[in-house]
Protein backbone atom coordinates (compact mmCIF):
# COMPACT_ATOMS: atom_id res chain seq x y z
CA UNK A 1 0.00 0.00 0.00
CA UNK A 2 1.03 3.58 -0.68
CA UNK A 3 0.77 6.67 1.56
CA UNK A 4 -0.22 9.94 -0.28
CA UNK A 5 -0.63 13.64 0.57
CA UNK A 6 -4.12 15.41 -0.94
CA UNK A 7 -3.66 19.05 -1.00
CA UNK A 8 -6.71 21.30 -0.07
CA UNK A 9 -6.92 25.51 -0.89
CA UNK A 10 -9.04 26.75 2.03
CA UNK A 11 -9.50 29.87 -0.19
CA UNK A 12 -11.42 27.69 -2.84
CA UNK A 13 -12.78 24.97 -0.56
CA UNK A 14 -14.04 24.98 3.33
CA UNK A 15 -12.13 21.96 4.03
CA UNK A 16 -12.69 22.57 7.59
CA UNK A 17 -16.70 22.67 7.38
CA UNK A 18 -15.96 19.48 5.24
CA UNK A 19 -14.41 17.28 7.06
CA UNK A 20 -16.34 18.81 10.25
CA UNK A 21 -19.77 17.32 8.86
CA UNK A 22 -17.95 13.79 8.71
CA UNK A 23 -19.27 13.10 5.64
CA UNK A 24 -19.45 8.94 4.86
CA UNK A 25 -16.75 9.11 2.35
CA UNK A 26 -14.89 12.10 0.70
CA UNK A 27 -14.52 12.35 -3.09
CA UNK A 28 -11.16 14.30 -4.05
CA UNK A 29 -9.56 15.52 -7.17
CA UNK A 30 -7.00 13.35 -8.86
CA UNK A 31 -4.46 15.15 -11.28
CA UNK A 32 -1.42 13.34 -10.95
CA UNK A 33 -0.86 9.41 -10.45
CA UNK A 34 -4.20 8.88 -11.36
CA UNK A 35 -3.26 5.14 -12.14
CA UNK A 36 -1.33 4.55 -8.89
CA UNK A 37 -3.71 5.96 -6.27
CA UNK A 38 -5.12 2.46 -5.61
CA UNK A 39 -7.85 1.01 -2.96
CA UNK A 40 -6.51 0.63 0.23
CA UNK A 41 -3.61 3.54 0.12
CA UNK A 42 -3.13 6.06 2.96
CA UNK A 43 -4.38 9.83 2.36
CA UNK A 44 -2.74 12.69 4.67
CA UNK A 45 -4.90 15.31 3.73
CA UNK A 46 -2.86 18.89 4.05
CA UNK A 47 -4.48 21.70 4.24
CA UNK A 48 -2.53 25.05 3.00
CA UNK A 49 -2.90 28.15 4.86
CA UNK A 50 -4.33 30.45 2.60
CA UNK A 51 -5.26 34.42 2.54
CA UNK A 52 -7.22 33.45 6.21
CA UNK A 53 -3.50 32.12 7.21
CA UNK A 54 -5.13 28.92 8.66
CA UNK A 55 -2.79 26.43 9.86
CA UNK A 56 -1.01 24.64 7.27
CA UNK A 57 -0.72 21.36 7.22
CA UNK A 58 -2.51 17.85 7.96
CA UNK A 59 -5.41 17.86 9.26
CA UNK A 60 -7.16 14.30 8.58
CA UNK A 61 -6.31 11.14 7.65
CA UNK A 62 -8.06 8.24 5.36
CA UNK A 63 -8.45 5.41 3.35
CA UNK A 64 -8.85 5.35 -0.74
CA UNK A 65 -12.14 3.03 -0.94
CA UNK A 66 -13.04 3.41 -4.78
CA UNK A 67 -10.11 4.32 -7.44
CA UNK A 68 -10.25 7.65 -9.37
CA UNK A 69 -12.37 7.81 -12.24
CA UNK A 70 -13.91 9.93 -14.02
CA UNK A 71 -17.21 11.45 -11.37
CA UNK A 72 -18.78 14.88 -10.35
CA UNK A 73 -18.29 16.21 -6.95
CA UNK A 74 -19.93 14.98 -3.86
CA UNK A 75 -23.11 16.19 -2.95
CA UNK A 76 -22.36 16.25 0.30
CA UNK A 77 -18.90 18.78 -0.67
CA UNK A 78 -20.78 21.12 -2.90
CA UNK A 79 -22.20 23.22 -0.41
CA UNK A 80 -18.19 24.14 0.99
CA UNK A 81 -17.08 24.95 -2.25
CA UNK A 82 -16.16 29.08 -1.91
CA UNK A 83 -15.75 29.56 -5.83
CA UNK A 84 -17.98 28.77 -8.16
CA UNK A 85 -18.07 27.20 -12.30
CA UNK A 86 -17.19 24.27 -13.48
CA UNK A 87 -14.98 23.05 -11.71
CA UNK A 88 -16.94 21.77 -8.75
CA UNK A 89 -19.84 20.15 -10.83
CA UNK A 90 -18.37 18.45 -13.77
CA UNK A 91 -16.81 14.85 -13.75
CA UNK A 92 -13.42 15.12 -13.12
CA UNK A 93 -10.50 12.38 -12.19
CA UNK A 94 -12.01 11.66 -8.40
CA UNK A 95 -11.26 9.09 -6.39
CA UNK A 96 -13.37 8.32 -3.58
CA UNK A 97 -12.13 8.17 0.13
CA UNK A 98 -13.35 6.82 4.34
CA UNK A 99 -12.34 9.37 7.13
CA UNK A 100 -10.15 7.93 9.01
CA UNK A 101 -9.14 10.45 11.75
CA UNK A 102 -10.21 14.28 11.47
CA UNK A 103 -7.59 16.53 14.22
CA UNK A 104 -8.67 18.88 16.41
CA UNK A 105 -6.91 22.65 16.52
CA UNK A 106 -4.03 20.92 19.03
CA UNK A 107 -3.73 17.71 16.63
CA UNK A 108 -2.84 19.35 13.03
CA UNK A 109 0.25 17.90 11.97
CA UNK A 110 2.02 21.66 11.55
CA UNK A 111 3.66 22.83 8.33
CA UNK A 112 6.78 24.21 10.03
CA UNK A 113 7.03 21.39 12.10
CA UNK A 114 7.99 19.16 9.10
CA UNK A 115 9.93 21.89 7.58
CA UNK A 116 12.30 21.27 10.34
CA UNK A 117 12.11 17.50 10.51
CA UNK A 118 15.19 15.71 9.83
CA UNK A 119 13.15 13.49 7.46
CA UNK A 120 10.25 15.35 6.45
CA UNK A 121 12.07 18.81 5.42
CA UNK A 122 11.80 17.72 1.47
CA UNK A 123 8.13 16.30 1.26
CA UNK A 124 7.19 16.69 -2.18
CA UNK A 125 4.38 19.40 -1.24
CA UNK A 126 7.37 21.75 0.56
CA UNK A 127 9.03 21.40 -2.79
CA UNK A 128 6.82 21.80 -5.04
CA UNK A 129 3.81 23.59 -3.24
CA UNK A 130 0.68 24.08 -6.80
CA UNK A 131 0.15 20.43 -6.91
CA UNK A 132 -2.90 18.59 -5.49
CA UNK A 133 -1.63 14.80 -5.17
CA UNK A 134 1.44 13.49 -3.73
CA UNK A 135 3.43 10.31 -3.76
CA UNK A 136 4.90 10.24 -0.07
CA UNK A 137 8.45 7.78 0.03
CA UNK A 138 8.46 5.17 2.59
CA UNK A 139 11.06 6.78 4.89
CA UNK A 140 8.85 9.74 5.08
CA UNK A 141 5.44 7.66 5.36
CA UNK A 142 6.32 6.17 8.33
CA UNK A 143 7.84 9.43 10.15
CA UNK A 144 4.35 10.77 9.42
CA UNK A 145 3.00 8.01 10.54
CA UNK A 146 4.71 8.42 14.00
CA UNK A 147 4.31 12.14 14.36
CA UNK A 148 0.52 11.94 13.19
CA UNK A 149 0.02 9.54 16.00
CA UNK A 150 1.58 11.53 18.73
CA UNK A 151 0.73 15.30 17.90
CA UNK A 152 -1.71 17.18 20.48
CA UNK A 153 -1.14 13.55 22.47
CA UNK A 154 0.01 14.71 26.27
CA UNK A 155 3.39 13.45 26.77
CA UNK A 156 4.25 9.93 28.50
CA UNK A 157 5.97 9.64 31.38
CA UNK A 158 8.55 7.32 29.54
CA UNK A 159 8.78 10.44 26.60
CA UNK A 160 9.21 13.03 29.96
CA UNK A 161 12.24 10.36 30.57
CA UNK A 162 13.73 10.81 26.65
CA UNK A 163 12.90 14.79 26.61
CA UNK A 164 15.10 14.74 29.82
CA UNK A 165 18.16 12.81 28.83
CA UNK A 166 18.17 15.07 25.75
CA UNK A 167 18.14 18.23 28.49
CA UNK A 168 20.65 16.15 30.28
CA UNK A 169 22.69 15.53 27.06
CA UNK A 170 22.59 19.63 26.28
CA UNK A 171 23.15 20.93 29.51
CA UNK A 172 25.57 24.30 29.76
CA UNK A 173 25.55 24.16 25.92
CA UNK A 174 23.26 26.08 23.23
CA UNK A 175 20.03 23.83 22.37
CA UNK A 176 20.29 22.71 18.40
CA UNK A 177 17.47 21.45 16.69
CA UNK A 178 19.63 20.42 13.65
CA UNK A 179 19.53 16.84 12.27
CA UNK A 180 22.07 14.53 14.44
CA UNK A 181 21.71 17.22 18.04
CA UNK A 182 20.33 14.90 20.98
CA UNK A 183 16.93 16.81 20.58
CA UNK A 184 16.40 15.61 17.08
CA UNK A 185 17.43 12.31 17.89
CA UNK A 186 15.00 11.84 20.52
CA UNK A 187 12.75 13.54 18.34
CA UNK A 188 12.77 10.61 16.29
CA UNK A 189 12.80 7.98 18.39
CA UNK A 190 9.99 8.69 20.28
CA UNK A 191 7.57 9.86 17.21
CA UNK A 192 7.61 13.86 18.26
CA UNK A 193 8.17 16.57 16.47
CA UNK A 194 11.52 18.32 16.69
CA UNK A 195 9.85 21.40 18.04
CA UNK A 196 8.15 19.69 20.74
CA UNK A 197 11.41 17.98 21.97
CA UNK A 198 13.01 21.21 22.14
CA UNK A 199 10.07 22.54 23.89
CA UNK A 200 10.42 20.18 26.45
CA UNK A 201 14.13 20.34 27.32
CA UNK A 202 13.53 24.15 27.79
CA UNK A 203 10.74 23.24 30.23
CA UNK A 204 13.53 21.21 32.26
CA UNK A 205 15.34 24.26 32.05
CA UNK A 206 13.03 25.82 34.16
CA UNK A 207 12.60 23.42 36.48
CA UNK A 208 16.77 23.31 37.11
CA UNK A 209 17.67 25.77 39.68
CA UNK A 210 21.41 24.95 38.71
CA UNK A 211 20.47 26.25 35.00
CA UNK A 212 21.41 30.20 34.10
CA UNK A 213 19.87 30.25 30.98
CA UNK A 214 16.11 30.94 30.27
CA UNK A 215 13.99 28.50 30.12
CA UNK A 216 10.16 27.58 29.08
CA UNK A 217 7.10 27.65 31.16
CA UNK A 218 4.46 25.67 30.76
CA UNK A 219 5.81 22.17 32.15
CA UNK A 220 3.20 19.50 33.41
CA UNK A 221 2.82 17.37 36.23
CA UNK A 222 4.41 14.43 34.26
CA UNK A 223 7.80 16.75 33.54
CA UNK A 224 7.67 17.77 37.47
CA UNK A 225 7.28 13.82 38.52
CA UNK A 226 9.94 12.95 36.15
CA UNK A 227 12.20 15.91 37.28
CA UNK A 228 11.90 14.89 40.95
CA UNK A 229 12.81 11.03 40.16
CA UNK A 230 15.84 11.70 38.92
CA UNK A 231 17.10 14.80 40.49
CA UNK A 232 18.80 15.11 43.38
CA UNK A 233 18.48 18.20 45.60
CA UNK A 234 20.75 17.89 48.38
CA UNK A 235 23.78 16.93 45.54
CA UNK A 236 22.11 19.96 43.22
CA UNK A 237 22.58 17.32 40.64
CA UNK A 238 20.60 15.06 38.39
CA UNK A 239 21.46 10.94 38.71
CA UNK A 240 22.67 10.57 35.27
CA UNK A 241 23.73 6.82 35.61
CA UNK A 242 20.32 6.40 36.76
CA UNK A 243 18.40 8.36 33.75
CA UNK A 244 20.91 6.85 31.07
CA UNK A 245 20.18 3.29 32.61
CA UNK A 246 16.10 4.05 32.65
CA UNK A 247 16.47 5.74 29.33
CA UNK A 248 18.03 2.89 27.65
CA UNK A 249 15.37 0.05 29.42
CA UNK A 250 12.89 2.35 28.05
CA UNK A 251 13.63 2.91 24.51
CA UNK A 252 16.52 0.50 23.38
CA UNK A 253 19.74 1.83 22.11
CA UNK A 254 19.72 4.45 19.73
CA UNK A 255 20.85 2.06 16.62
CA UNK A 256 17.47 0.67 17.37
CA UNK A 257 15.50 3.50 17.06
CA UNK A 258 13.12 3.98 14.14
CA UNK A 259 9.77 6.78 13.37
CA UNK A 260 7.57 3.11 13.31
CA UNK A 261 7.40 2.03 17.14
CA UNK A 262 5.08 5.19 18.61
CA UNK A 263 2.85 4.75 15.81
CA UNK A 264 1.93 1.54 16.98
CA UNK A 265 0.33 2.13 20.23
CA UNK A 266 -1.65 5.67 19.07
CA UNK A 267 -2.98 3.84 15.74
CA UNK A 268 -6.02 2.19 17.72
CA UNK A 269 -5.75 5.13 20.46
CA UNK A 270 -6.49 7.47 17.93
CA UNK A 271 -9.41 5.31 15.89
CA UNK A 272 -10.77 5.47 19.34
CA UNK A 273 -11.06 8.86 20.08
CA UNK A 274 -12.71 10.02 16.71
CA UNK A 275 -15.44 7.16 17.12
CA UNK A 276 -15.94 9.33 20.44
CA UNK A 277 -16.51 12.03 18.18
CA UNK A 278 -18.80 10.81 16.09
CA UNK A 279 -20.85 9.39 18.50
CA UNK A 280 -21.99 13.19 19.12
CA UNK A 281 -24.05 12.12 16.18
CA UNK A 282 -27.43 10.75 16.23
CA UNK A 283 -27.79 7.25 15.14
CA UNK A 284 -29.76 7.71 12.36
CA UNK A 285 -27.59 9.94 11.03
CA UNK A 286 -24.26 7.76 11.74
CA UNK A 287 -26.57 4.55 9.93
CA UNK A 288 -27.05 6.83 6.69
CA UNK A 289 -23.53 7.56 6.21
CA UNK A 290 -22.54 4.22 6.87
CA UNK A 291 -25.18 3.16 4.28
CA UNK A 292 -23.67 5.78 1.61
CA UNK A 293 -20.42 4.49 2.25
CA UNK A 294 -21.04 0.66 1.91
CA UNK A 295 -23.12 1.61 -1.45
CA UNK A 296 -20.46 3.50 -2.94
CA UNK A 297 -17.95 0.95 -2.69
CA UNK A 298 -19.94 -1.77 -3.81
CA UNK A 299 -21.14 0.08 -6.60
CA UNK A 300 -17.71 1.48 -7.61
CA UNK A 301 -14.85 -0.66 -6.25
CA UNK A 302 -15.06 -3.83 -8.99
CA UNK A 303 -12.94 -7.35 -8.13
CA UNK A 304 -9.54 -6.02 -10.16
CA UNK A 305 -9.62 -3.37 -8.05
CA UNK A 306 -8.73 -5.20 -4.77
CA UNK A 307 -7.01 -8.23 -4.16
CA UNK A 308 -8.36 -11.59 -4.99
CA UNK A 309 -10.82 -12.59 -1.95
CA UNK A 310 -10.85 -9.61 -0.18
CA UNK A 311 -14.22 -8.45 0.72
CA UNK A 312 -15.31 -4.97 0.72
CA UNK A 313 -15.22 -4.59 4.44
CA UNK A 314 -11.87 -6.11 4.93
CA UNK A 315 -9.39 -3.16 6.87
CA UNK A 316 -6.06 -2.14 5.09
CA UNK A 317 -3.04 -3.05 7.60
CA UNK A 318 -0.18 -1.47 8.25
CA UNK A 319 3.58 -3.19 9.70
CA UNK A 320 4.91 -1.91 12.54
CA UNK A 321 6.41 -4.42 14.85
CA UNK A 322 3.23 -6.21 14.70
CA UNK A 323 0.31 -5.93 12.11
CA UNK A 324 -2.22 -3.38 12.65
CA UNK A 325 -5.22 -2.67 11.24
CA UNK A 326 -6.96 0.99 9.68
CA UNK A 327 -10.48 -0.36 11.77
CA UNK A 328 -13.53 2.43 10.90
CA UNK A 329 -14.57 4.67 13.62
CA UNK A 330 -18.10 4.87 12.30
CA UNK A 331 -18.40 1.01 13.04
CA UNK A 332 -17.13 1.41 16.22
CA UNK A 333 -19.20 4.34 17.08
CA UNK A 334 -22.95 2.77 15.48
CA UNK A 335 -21.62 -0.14 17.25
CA UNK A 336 -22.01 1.51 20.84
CA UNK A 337 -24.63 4.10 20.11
CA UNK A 338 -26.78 0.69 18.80
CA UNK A 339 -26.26 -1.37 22.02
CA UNK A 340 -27.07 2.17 23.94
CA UNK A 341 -23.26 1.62 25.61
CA UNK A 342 -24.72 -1.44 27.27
CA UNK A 343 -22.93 -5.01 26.81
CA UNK A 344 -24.94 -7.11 24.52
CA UNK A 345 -24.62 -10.56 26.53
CA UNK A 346 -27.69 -10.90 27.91
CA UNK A 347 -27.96 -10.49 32.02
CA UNK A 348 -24.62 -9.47 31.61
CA UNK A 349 -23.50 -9.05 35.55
CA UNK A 350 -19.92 -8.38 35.13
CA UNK A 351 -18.94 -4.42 37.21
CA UNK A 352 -18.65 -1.20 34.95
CA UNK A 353 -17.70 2.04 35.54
CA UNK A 354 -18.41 5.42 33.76
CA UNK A 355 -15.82 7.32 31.26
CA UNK A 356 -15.12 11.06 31.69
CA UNK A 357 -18.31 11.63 29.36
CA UNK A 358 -20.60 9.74 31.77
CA UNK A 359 -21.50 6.97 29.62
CA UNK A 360 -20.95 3.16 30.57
CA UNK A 361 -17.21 1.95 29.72
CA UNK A 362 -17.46 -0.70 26.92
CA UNK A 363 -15.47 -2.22 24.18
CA UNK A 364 -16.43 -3.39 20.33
CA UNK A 365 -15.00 -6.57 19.72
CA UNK A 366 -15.02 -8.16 15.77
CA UNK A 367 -17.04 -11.43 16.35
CA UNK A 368 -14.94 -13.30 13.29
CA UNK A 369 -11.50 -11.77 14.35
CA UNK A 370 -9.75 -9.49 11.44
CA UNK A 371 -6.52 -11.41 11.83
CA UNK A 372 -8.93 -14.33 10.80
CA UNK A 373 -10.56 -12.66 7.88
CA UNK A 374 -13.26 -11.03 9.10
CA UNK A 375 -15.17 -7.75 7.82
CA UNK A 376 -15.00 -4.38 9.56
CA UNK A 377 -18.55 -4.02 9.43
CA UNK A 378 -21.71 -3.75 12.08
CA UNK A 379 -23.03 -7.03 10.82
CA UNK A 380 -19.69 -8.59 12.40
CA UNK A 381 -18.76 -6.40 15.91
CA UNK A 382 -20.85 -6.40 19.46
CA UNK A 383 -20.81 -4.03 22.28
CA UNK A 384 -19.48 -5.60 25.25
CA UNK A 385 -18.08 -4.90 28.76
CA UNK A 386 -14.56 -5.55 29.76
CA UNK A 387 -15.05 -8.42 31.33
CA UNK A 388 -16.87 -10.22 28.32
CA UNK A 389 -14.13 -9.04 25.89
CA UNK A 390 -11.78 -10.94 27.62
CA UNK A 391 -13.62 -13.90 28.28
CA UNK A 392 -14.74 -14.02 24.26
CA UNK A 393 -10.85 -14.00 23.89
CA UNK A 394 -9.48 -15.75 26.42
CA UNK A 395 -12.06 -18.15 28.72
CA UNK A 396 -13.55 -21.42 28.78
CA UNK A 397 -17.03 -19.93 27.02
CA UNK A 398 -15.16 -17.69 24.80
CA UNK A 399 -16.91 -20.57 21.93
CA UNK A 400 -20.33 -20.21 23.30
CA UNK A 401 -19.84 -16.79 23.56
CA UNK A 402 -18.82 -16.18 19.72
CA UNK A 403 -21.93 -18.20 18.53
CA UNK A 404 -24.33 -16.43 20.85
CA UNK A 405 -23.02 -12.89 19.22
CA UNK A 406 -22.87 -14.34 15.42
CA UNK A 407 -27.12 -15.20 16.69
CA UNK A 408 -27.64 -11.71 18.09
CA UNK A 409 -26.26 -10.40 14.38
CA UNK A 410 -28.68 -12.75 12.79
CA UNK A 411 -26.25 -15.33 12.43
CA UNK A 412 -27.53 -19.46 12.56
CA UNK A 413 -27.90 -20.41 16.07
CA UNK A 414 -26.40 -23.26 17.44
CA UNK A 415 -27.76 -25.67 20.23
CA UNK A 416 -24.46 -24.81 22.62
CA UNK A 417 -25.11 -20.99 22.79
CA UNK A 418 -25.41 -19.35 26.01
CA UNK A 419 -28.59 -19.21 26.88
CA UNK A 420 -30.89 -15.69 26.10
């Protein structure tokens, strides 16, 4: 699979209002590499900043669903289009696109901040800024990949520990950002941006009283609980055996570091968090664009299109260290709204407890696994608690449980079900 970058003009097109009204699938002008965008690649989709100066850069992520042919614009886009004439009505090379992941103000993947990236700093679209499409290298797929996962994520106590050995490794010396400097390094191991590393070794600053030179407000509770573990106020000195020791168990030696290993972790974190926000939606609504996103597909993705077998609900993965899969938050989030956040085994007794939005903690679990070849669709996923997605996983009934979800779905029922 490919990763591209889709360019959007904010002066011609409300991208924002767009991608804001989570439409079920995004159609998007093709004029270069028409024949390689294929179904399953990954879409960045950058956003330039325009005579309103918006933030530049990438603000959403997604899937290519249906390749580009020859179609009219979205009905659902026409409305955000700012200029008008032919351009937005007539068929033109489109291909046809699933939101993935739409950032908030605090998430957009910042134009400067790749400018500056050791890796990113020659991205096709910094070069050669009129274009619309893209082809992103692999190097520089998977440092977006990594910095996508982490940006406007608050910071780790284990990335506290690798913004402070890169303090540690620049104290008494001017802070460089340039490729190879000990904030750039860390920058890349740990899937941040350059300018967030550096952000954080000046907030260490602040919290050394040994350090003369200004420093940055603004650290967190995490940097001050890190700070204290390893510093040592009656020596007025930090343990540096001890942080090069816990910095090493944490992250590996530096010849092991790579832009893949953060993106591993914040790839379902992230899927997560926009089902949250779409479940702001009401059901209905959630259904219909589920409904115009299955139809479109079927009707436009044909067999040589995809791989032999694979069914039109089947995820795209990705390699990290393991294999991960691009699930769709709009399954995940009809999933939950449909069981009402309830756990669909009946009499289901097992303890819950509320999230920070005051709705019942539960998880949606893929009743044929994907590693196994199932679909990511709502015919195939149940809402359950925590206690019964482990046991369908892991216990002596995990069997029974399976068939009594594949009945619930309208599956065939089988004599050794639980009982309902």
């Amino acid at each position: 699979m490919k990763t591209w970058i889709f360019q959007g003009n904010p002066d011609e097109y409300d991208i924002d209002g767009y991608l804001a009204s989570r439409p079920g699938r995004l159609s998007w002008l093709v004029t270069r590499y028409a024949s390689e965008v294929a179904v399953g690649d990954r879409v960045y989709l950058w956003r330039n900043q325009g005579q309103q100066h918006a933030i530049a850069g990438v603000v959403a992520e997604a899937i290519i669903t249906a390749p580009t042919e020859m179609r009219g614009e979205d009905l659902e886009g026409i409305p955000f289009w700012h200029t008008q004439g032919a351009r937005r009505n007539e068929p033109q090379p489109r291909a046809l696109l699933r939101l993935v992941r739409v950032a908030n103000t605090r998430e957009v993947l910042r134009r400067n901040w790749c400018a500056e990236d050791p890796i990113l700093s020659d991205l096709p679209n910094l070069r050669m800024q009129a274009g619309t499409n893209y082809k992103i290298p692999s190097q520089q797929a998977l440092r977006l990949e990594a910095l996508w996962g982490r940006t406007g994520q608050d910071w780790t106590r284990n990335e506290a520990v690798a913004g402070l050995w890169a303090y540690a490794q620049t104290y008494g010396q001017e802070v460089s950002k340039l490729p190879g400097s000990p904030v750039s390094n860390v920058a890349l191991l740990i899937g941040r941006a350059v300018t967030g590393v550096y952000a954080k070794v000046m907030n260490f600053r602040s919290l050394d009283p040994r350090a003369t030179g200004d420093g940055m407000s603004g650290a967190s509770e995490t940097d001050r609980s890190v700070w204290q573990e390893f510093y040592d106020q009656h020596a007025s000195s930090l343990h540096l055996d001890f942080l090069q020791t816990e910095f090493a168990r944490v992250w590996g030696s530096e010849a092991e570091a790579n832009t893949v290993s953060p993106a591993l972790s914040a790839a379902a974190e992230l899927v997560q968090v926009e089902a949250q926000r779409l479940e702001s939606k009401e059901l209905a609504d959630l259904l219909a664009k589920y409904a115009a996103q299955r139809a479109e597909a079927a009707g436009t993705v044909q067999t040589s299109d995809r791989p032999s077998g694979q069914s039109l609900g089947r995820p795209s993965t990705r390699m990290l260290y393991t294999r991960a899969y691009d699930r769709d938050p709009l399954v995940i989030a009809i999933a939950r709204k449909r069981a009402n956040h309830r756990c669909e085994v009946v009499n289901c007794g097992h303890p819950s407890f509320q999230t920070i939005g005051g709705l019942a903690y539960t998880e949606v679990h893929h009743i044929i696994p994907l590693s196994e070849g199932g679909d990511d669709i709502i015919e195939n996923v149940a809402c359950l608690c925590a206690g019964h997605h482990r046991e369908v996983h892991l216990g002596q009934q995990a069997q029974s449980l399976t068939e009594y979800l594949k009945s619930i779905r309208g599956g065939p029922k089988s004599p050794h079900m639980l009982p309902s």
